[in-house]
N, C-alpha and C. Protein backbone atom coordinates (compact mmCIF):
# COMPACT_ATOMS: atom_id res chain seq x y z
N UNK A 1 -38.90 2.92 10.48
CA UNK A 1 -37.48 2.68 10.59
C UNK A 1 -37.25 1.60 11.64
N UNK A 2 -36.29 0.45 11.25
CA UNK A 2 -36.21 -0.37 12.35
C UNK A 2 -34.88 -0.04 12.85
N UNK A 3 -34.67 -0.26 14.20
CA UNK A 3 -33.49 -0.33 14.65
C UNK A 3 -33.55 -1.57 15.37
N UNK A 4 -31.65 -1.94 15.01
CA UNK A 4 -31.01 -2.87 15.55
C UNK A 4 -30.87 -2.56 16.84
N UNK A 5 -30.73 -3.88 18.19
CA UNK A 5 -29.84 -3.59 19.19
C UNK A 5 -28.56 -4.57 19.17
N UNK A 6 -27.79 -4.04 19.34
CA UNK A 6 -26.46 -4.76 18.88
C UNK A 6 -25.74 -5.21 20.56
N UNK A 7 -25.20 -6.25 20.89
CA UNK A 7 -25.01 -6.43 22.02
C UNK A 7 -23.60 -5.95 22.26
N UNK A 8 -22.75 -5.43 23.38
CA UNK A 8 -21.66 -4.87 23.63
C UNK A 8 -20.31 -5.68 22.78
N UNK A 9 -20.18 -7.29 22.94
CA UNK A 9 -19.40 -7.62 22.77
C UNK A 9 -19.19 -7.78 21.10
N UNK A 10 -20.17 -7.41 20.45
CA UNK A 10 -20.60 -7.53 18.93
C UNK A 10 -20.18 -5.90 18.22
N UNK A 11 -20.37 -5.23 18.95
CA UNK A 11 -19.58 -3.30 19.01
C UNK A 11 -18.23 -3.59 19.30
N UNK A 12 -17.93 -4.37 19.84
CA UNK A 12 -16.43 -4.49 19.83
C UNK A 12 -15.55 -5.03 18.98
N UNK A 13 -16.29 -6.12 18.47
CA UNK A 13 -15.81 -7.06 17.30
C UNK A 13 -15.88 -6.36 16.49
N UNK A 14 -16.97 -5.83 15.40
CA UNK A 14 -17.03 -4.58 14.45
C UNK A 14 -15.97 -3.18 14.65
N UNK A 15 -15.34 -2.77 16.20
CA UNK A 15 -14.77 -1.84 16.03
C UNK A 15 -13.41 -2.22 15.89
N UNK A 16 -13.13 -3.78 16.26
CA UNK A 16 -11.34 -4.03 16.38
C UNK A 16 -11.35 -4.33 14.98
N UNK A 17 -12.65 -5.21 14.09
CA UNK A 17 -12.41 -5.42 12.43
C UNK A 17 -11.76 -4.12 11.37
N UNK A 18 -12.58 -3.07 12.43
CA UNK A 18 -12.42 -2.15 11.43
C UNK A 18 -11.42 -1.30 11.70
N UNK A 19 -10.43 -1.44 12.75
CA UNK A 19 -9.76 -0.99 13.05
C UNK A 19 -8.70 -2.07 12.54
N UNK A 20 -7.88 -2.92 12.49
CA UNK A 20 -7.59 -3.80 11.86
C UNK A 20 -7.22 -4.03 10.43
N UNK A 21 -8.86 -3.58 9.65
CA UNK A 21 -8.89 -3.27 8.59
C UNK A 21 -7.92 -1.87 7.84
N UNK A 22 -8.53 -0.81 8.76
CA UNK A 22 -6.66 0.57 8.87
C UNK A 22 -5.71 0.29 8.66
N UNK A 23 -5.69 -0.97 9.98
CA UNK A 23 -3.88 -0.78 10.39
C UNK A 23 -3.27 -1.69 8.79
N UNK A 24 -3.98 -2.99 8.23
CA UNK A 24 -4.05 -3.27 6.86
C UNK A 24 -3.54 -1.96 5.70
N UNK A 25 -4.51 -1.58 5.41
CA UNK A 25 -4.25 -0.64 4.68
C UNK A 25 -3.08 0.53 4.60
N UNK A 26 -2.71 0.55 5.67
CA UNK A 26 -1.37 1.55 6.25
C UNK A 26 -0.39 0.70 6.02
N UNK A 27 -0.52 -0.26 6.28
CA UNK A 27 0.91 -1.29 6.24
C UNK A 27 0.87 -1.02 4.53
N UNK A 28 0.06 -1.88 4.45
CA UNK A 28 -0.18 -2.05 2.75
C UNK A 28 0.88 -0.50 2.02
N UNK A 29 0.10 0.66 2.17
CA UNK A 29 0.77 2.12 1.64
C UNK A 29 2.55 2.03 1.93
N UNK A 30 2.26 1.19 3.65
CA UNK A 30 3.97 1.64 3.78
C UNK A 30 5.18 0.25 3.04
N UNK A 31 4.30 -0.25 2.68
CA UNK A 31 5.46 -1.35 1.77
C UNK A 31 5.28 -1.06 0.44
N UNK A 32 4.00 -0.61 -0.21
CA UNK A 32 4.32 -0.17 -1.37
C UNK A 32 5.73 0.94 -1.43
N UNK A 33 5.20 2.22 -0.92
CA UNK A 33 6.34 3.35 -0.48
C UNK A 33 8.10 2.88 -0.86
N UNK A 34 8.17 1.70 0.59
CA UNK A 34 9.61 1.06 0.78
C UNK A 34 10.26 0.40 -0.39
N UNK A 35 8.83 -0.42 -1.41
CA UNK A 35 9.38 -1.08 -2.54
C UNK A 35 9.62 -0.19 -3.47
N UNK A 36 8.96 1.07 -4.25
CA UNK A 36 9.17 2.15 -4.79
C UNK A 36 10.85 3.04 -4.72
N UNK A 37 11.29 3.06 -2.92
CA UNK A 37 12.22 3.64 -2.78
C UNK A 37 13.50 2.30 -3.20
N UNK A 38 12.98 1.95 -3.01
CA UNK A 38 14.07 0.42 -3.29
C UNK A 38 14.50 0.19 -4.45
N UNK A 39 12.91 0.45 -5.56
CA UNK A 39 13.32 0.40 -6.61
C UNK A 39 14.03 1.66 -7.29
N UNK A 40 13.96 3.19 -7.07
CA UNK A 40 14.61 3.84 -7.15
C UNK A 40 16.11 4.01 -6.45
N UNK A 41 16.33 3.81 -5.50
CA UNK A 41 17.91 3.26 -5.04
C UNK A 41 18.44 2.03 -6.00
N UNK A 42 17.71 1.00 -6.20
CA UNK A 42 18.88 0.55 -7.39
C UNK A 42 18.52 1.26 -8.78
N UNK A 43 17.99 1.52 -8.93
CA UNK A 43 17.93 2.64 -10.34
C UNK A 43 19.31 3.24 -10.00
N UNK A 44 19.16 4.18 -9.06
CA UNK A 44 20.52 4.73 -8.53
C UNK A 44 22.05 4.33 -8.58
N UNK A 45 22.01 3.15 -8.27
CA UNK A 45 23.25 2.75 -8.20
C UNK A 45 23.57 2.05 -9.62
N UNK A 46 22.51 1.49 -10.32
CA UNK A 46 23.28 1.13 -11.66
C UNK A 46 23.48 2.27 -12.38
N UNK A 47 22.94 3.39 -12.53
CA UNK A 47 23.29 4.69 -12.50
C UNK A 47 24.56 5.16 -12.82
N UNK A 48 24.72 4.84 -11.76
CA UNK A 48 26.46 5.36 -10.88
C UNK A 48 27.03 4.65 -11.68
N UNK A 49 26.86 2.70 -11.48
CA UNK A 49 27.93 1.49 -12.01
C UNK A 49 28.13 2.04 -13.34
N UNK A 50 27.31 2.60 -14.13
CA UNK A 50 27.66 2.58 -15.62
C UNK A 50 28.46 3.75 -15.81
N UNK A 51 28.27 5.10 -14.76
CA UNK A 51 28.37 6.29 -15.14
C UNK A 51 30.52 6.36 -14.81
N UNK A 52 30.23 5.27 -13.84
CA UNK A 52 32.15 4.92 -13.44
C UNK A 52 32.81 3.98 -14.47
N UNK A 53 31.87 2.87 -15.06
CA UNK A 53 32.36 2.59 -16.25
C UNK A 53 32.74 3.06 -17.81
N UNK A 54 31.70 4.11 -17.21
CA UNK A 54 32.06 5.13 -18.95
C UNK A 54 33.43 5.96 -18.82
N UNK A 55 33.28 6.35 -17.38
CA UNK A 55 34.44 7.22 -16.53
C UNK A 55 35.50 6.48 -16.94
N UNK A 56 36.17 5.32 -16.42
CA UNK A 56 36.75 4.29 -16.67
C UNK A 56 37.30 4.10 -18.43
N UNK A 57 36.40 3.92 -19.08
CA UNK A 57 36.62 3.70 -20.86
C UNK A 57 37.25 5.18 -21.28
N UNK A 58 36.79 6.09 -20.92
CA UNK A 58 37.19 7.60 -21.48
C UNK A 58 38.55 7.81 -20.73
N UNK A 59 38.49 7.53 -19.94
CA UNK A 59 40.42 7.53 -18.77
C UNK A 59 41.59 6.84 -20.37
N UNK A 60 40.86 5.70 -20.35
CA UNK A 60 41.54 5.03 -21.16
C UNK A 60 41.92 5.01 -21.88
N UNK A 61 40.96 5.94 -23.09
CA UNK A 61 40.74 6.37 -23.98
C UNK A 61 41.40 7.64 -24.26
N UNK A 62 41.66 8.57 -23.18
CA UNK A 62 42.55 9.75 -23.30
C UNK A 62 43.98 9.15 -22.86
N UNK A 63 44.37 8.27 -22.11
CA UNK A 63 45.70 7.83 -21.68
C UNK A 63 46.47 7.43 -23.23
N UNK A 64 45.59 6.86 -23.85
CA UNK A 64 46.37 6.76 -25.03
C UNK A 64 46.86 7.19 -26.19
């Protein structure tokens, strides 16, 4: 078995990459997440827009 000796400042570089590499991936999860909710909030509200326009046509529709 061979072993490496790795010098201090080279353990550090490998641990901020890979730490780095996390904070990447977390971001990454938390903008997927935000775009998902985003896209369900306007789901939401055209929702609504149509559900006040039908509201709206049937008002109309009984007024007469």
């Amino acid at each position: 078995m061979r072993w490496f000796y790795i010098s201090s400042p080279m353990i550090l570089t490998i641990f901020v990459y890979y730490c780095v590499q996390g904070n990447l991936i977390c971001a990454s999860e938390s903008l997927a997440k935000q775009r998902y909710s985003l896209v369900l909030t306007k789901i939401e509200l055209e929702r609504e827009k149509l559900e006040m326009k039908i509201d709206y046509i049937l008002q109309s529709q009984v007024s007469l």
